[in-house]
N, C-alpha and C. Protein backbone atom coordinates (compact mmCIF):
# COMPACT_ATOMS: atom_id res chain seq x y z
N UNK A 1 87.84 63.62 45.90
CA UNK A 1 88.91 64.04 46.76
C UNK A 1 88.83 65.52 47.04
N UNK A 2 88.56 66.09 45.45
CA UNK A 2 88.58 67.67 45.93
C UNK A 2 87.14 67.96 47.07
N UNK A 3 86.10 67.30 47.32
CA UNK A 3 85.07 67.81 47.69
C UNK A 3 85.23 67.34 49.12
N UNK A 4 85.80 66.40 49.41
CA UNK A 4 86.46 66.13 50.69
C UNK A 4 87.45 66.51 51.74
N UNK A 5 88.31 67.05 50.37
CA UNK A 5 89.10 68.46 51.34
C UNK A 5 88.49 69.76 51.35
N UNK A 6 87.69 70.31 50.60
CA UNK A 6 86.44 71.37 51.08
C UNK A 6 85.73 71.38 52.14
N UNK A 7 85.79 70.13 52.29
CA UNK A 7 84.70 69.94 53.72
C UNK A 7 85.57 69.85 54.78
N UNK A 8 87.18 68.72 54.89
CA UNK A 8 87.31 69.33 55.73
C UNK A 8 87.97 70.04 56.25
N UNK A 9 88.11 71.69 55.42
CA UNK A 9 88.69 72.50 55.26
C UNK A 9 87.54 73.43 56.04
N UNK A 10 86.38 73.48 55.53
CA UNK A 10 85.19 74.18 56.11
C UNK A 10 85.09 73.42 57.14
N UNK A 11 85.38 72.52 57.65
CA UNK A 11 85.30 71.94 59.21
C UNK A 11 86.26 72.66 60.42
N UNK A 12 87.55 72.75 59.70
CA UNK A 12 88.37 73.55 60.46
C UNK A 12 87.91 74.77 60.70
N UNK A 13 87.93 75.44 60.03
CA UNK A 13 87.30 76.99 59.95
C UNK A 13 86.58 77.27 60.51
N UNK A 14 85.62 76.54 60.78
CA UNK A 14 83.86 76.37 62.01
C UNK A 14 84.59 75.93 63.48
N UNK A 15 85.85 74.87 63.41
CA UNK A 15 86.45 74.89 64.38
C UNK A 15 86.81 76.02 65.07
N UNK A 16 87.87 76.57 64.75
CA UNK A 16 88.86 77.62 65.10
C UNK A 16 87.73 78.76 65.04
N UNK A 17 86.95 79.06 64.16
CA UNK A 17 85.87 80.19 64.64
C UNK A 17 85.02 79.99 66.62
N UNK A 18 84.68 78.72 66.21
CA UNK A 18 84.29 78.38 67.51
C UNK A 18 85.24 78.32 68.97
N UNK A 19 86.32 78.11 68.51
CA UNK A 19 87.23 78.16 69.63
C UNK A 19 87.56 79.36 70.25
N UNK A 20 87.56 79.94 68.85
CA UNK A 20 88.22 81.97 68.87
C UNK A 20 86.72 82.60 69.64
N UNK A 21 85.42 82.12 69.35
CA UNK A 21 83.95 82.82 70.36
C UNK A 21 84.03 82.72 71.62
N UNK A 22 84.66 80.96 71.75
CA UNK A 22 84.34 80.87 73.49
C UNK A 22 85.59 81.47 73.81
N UNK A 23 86.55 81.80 73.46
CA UNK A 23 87.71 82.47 74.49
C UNK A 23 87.49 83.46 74.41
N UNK A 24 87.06 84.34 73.52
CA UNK A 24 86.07 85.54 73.73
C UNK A 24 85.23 85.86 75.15
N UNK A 25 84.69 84.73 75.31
CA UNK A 25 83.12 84.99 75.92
C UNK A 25 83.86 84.80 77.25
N UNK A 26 85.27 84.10 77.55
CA UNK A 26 86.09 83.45 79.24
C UNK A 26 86.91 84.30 79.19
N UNK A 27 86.91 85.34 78.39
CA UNK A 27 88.44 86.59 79.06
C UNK A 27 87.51 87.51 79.95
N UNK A 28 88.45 87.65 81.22
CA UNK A 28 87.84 88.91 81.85
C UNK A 28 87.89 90.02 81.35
N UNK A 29 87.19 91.01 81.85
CA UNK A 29 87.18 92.53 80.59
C UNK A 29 88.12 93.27 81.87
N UNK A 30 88.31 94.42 81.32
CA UNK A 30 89.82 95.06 81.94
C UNK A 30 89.36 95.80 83.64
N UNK A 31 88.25 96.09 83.42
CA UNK A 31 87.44 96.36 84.70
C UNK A 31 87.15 95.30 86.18
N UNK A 32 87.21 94.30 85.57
CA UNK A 32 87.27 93.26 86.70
C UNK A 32 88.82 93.28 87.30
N UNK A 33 89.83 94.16 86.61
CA UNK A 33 90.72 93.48 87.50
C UNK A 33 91.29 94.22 88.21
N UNK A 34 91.51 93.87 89.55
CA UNK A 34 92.53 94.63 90.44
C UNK A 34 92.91 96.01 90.55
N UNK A 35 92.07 97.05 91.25
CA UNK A 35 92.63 98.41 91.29
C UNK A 35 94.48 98.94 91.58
N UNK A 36 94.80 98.09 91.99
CA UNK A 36 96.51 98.68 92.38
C UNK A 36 97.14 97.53 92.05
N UNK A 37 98.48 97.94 92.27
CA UNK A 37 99.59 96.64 92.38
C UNK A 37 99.31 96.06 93.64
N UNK A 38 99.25 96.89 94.42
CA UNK A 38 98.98 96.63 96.27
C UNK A 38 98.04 95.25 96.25
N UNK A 39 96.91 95.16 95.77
CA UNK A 39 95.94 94.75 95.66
C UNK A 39 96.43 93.14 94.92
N UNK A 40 96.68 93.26 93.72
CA UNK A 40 97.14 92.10 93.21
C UNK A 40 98.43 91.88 94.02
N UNK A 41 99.13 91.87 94.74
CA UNK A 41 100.36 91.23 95.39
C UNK A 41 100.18 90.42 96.21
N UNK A 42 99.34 90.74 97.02
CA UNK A 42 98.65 89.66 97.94
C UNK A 42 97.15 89.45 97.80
N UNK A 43 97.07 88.81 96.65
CA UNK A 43 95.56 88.18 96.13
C UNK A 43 95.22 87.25 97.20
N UNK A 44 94.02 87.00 97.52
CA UNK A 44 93.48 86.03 98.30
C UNK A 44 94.33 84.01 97.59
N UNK A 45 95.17 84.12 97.66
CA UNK A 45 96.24 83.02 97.62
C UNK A 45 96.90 82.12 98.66
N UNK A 46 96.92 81.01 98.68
CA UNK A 46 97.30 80.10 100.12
C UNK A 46 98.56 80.17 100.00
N UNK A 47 98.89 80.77 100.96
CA UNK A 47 100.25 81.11 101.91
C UNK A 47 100.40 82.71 101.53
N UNK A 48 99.74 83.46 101.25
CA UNK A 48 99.84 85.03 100.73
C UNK A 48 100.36 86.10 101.73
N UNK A 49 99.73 85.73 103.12
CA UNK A 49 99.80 86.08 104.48
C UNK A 49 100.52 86.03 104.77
N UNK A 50 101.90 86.92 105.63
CA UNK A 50 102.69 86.11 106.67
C UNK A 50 102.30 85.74 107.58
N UNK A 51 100.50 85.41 108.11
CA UNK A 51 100.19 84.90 109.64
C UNK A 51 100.08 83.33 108.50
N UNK A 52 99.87 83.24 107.78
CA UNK A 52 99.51 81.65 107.25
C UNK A 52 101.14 81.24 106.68
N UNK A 53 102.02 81.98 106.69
CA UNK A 53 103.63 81.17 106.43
C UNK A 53 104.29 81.21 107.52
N UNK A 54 103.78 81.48 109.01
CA UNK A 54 104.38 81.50 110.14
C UNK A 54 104.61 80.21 110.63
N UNK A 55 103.23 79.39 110.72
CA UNK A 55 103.36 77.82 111.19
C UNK A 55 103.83 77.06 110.41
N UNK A 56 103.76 77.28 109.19
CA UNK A 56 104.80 76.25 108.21
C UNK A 56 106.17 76.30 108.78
N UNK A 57 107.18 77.68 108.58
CA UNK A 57 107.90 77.78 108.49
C UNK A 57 108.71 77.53 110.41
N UNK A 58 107.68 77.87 110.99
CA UNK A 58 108.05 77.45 112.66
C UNK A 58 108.14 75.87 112.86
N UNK A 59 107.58 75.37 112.16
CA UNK A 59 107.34 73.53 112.07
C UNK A 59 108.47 72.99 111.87
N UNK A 60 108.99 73.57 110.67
CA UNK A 60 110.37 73.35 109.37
C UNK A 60 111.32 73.52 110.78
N UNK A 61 111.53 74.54 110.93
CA UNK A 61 112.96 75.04 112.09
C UNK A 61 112.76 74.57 113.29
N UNK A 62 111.65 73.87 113.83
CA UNK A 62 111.69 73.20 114.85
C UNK A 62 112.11 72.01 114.76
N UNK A 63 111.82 71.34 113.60
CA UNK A 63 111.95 69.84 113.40
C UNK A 63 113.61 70.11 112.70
N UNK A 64 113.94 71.10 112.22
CA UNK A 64 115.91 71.46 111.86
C UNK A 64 116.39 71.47 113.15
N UNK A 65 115.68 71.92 114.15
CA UNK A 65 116.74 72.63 115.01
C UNK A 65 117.01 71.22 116.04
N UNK A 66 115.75 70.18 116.17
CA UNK A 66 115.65 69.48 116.84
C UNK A 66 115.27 69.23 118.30
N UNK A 67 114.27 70.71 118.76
CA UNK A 67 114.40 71.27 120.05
C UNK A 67 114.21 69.99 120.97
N UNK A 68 114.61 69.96 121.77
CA UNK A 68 114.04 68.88 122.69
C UNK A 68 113.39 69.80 123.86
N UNK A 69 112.99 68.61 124.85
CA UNK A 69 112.11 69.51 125.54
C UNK A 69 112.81 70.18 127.26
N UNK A 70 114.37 70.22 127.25
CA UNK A 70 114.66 71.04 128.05
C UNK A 70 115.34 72.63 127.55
N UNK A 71 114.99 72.51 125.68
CA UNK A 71 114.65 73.67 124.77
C UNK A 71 113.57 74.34 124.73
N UNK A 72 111.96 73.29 125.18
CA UNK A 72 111.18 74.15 125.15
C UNK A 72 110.56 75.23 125.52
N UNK A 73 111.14 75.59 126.44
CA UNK A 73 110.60 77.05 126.68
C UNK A 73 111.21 78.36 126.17
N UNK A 74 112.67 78.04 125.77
CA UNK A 74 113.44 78.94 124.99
C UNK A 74 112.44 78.61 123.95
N UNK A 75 112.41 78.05 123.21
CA UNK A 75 111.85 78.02 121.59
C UNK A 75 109.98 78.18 121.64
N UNK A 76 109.61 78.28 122.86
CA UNK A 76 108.06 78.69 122.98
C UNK A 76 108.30 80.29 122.82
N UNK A 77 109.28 81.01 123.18
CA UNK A 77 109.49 82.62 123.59
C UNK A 77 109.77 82.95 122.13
N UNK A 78 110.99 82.20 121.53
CA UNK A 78 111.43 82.04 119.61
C UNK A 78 109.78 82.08 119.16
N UNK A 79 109.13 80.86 119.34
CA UNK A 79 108.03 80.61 118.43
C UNK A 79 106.39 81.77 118.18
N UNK A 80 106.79 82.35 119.73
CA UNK A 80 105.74 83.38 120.00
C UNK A 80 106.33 85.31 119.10
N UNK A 81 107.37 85.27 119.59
CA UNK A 81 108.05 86.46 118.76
C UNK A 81 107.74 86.24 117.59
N UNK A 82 108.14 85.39 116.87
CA UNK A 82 107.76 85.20 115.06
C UNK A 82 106.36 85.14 114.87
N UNK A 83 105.67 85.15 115.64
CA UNK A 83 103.96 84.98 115.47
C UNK A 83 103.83 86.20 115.82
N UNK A 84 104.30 87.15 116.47
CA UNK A 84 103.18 88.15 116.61
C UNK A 84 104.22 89.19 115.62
N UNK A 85 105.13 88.79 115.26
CA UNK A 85 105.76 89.74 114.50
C UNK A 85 105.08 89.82 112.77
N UNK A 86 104.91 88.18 112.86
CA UNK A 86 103.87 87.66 111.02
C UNK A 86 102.46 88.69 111.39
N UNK A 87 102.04 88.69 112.35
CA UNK A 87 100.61 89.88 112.47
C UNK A 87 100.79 90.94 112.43
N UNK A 88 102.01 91.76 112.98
CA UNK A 88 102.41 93.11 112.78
C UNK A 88 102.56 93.55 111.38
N UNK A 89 103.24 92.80 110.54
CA UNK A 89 103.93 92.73 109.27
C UNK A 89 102.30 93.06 108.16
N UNK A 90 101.50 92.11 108.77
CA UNK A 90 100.46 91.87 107.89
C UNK A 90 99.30 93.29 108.28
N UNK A 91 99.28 93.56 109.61
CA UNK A 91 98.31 94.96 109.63
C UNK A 91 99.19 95.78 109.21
N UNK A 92 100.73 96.37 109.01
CA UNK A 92 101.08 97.18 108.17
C UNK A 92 101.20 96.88 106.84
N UNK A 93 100.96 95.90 106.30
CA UNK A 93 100.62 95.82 104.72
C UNK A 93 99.28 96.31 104.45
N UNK A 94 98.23 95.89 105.58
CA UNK A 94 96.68 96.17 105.29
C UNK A 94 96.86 97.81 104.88
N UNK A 95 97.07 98.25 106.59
CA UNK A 95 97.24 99.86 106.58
C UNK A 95 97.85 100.78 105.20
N UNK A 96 99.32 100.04 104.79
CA UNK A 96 99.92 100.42 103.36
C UNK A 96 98.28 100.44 102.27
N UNK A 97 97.88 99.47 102.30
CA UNK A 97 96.95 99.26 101.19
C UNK A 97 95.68 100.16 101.01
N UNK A 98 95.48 100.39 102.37
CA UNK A 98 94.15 101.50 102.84
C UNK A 98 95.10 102.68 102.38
N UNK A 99 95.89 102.96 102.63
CA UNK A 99 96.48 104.81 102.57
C UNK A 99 96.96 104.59 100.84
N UNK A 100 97.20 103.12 99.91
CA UNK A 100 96.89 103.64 98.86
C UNK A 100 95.78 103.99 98.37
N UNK A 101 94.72 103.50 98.64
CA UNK A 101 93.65 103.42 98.52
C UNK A 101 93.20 104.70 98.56
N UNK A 102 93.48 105.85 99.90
CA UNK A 102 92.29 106.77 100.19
C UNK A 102 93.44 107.95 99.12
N UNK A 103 94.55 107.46 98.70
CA UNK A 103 95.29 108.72 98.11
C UNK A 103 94.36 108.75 96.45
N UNK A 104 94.58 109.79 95.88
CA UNK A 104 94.47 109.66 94.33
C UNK A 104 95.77 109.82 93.70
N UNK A 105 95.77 109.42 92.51
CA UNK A 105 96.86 108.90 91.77
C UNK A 105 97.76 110.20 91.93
N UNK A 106 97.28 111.45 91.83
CA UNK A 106 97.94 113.02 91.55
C UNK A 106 98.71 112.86 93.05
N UNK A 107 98.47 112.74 93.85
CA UNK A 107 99.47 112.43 95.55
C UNK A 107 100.28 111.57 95.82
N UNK A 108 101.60 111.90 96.28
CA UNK A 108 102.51 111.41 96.05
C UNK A 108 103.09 111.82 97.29
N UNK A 109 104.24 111.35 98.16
CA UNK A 109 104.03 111.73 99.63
C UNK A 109 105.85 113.03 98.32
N UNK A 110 106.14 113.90 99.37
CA UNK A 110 107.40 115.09 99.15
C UNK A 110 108.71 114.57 99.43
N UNK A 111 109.67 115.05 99.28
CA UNK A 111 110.77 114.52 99.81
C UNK A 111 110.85 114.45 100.74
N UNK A 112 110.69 115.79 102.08
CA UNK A 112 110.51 115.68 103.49
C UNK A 112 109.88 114.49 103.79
N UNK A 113 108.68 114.10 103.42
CA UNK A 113 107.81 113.04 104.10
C UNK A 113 108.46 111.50 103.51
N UNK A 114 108.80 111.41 102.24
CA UNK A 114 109.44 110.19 102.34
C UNK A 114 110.90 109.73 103.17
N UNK A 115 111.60 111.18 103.33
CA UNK A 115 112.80 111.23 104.16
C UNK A 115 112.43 110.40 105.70
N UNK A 116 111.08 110.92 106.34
CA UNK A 116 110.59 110.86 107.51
C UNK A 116 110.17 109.24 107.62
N UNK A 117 109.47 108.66 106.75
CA UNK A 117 108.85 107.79 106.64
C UNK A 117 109.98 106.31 106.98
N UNK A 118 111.54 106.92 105.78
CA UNK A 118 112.62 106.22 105.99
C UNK A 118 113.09 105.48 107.42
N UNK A 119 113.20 107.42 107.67
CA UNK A 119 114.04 107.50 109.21
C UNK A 119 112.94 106.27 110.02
N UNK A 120 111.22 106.66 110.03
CA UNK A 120 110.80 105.79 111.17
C UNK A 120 110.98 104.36 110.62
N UNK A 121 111.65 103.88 109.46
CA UNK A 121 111.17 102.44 108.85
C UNK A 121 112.78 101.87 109.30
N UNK A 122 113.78 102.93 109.34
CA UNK A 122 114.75 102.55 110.35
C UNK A 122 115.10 102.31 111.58
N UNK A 123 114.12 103.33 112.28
CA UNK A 123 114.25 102.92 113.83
C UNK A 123 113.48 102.09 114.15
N UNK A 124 112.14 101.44 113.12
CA UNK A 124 111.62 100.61 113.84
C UNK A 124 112.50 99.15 113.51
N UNK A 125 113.20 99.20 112.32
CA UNK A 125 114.15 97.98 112.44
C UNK A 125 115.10 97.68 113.17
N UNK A 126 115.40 99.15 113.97
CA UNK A 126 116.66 98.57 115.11
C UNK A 126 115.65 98.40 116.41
N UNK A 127 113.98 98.71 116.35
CA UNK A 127 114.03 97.84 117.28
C UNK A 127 113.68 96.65 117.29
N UNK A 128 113.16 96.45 116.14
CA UNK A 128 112.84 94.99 115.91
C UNK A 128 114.13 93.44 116.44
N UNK A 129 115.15 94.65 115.71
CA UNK A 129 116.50 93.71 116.03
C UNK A 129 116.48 93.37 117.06
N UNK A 130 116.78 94.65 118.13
CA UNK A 130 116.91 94.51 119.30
C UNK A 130 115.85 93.31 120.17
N UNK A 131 114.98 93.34 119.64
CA UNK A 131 113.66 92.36 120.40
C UNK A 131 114.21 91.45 119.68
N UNK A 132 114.56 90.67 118.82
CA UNK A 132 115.09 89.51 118.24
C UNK A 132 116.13 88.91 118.81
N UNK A 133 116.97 89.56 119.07
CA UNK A 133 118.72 89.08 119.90
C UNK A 133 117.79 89.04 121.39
N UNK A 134 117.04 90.02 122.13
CA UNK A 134 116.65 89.45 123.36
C UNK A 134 116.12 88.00 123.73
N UNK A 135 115.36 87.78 122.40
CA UNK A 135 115.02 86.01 122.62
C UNK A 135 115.61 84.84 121.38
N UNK A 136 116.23 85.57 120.66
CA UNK A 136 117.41 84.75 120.01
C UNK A 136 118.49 84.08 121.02
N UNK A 137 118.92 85.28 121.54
CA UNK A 137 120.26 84.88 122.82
C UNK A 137 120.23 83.09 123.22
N UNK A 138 118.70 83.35 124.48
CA UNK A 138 119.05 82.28 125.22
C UNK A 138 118.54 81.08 124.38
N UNK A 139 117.54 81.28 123.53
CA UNK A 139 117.61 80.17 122.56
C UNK A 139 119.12 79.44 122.02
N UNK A 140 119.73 80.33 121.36
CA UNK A 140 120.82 79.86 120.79
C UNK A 140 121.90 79.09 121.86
N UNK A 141 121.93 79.69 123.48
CA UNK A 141 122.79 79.56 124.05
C UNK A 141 122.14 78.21 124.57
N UNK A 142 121.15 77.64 124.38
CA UNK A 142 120.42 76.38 125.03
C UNK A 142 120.75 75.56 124.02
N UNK A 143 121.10 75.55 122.64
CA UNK A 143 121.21 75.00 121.91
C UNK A 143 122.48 73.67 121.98
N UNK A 144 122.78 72.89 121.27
CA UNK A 144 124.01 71.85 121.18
C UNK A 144 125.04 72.92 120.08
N UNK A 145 126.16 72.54 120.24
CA UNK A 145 127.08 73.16 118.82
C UNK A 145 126.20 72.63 117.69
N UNK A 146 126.40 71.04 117.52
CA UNK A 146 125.49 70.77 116.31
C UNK A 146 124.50 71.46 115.85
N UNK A 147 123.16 71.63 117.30
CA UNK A 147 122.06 72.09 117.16
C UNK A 147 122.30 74.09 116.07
N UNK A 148 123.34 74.72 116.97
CA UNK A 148 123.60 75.86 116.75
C UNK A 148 124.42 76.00 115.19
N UNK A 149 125.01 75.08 114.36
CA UNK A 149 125.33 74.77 112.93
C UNK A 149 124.40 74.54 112.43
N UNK A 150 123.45 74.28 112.87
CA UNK A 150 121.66 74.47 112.00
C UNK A 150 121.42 75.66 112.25
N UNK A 151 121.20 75.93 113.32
CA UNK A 151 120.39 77.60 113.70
C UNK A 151 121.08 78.65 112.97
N UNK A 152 122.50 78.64 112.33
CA UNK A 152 123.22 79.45 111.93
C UNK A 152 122.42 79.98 110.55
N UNK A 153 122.17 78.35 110.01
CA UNK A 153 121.59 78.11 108.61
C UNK A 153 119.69 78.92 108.28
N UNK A 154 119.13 78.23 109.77
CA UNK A 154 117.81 78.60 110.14
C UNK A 154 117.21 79.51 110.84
N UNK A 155 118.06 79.96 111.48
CA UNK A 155 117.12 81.51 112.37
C UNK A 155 117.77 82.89 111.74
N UNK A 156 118.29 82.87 110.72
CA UNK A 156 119.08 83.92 110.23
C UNK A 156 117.88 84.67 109.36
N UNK A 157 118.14 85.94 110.25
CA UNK A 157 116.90 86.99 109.59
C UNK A 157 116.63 87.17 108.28
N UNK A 158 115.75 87.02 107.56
CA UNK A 158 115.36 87.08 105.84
C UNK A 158 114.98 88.62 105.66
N UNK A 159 114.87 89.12 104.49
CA UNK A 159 114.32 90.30 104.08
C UNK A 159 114.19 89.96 102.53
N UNK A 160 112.58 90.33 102.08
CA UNK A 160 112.15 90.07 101.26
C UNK A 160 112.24 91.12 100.35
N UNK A 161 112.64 92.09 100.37
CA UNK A 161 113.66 93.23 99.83
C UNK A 161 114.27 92.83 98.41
N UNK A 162 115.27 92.08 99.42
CA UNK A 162 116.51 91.94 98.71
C UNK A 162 115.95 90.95 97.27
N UNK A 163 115.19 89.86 97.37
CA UNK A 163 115.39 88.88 96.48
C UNK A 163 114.13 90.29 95.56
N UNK A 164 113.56 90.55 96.08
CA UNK A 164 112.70 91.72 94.64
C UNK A 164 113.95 92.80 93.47
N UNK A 165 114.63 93.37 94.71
CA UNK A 165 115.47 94.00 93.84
C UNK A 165 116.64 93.06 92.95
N UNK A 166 116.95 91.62 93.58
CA UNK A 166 117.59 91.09 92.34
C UNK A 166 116.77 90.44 91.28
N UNK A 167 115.77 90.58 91.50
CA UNK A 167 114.69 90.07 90.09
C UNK A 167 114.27 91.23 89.31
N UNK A 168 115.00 92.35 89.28
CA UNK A 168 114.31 93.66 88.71
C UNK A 168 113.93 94.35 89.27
N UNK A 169 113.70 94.20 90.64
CA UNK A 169 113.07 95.22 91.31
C UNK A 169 113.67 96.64 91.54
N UNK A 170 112.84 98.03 91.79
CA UNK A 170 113.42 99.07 92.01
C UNK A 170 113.78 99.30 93.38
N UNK A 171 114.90 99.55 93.44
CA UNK A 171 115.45 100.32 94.70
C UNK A 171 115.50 101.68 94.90
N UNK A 172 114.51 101.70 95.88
CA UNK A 172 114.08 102.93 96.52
C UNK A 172 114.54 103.94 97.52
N UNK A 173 114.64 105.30 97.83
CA UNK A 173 115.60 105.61 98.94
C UNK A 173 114.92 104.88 100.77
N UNK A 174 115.95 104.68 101.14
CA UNK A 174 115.93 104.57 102.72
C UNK A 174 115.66 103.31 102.54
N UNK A 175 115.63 102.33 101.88
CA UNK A 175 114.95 100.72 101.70
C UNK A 175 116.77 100.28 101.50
N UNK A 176 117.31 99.01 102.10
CA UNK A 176 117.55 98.33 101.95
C UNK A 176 117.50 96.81 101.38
């Protein structure tokens, strides 16, 4: 009995040694990974893009809203605005990622320049608005009441902001 639990006691041990080598040999080393946060946030991941969560999410609110087809051309003008707005969104994330990129860690933009940066990240949201209510309007106004008790639920502007700063996120000046 005793020479049987020796063995397979020394069986385990050759186990767990062997297990503890190969997870050794499958961890990445600290160099493989990811130069910035920038970088890891939008990893090459399906749906990472807002040009690849545009047609999902245009599909979803078409088939909510129920357009029929003396809607469709209001909701072709809806469906084209949200598409070229998911491409705008995504070359200023690229651009963000390049200007972390060419900075070194010691650069940091001043107060003046983040003040500035604010102001333009505000005016470009009132005009964004503004282009939104121009082809929101007659959409909505083509709509049924019913139809428009969905749209209330579904075309209501998101900001991905907000749900970061209630998970911990830091709130920054001029960011809402």
């Amino acid at each position: 009995m005793n020479k049987l639990f020796s063995s397979t006691l020394v069986s385990v041990c050759l186990a767990a040694f062997a297990a503890t080598a190969a997870v050794a040999q499958t961890t990445p080393n600290a160099d493989s990974r990811p130069a910035s946060r920038l970088e890891n946030r939008f990893a090459e991941r399906p749906f990472s893009r807002p040009t690849e969560r545009v047609e999902a999410r245009l599909a979803y609110t078409k088939t909510a809203l129920k357009i029929s087809a003396a809607q469709q051309s209001q909701w072709e003008a809806y469906a084209s605005f949200v598409r070229k707005n998911a491409q705008e969104r995504e070359q200023r994330f690229k651009a963000r990622q390049d200007g972390a990129r060419a900075r070194t860690q010691g650069q940091r933009p001043n107060m003046i320049e983040r003040l500035e940066n604010a102001q333009s990240r505000q005016a470009e949201a009132v005009t964004k608005i503004n282009q939104y209510l121009v082809v929101v309007k007659p959409l909505y106004a083509a709509l049924s009441p019913e139809q428009q008790k969905v749209a209330d639920e579904v075309l209501k502007p998101r900001s991905g902001r907000k749900h970061g700063r209630e998970m911990g996120g830091r709130r920054q000046f001029g960011r809402s």
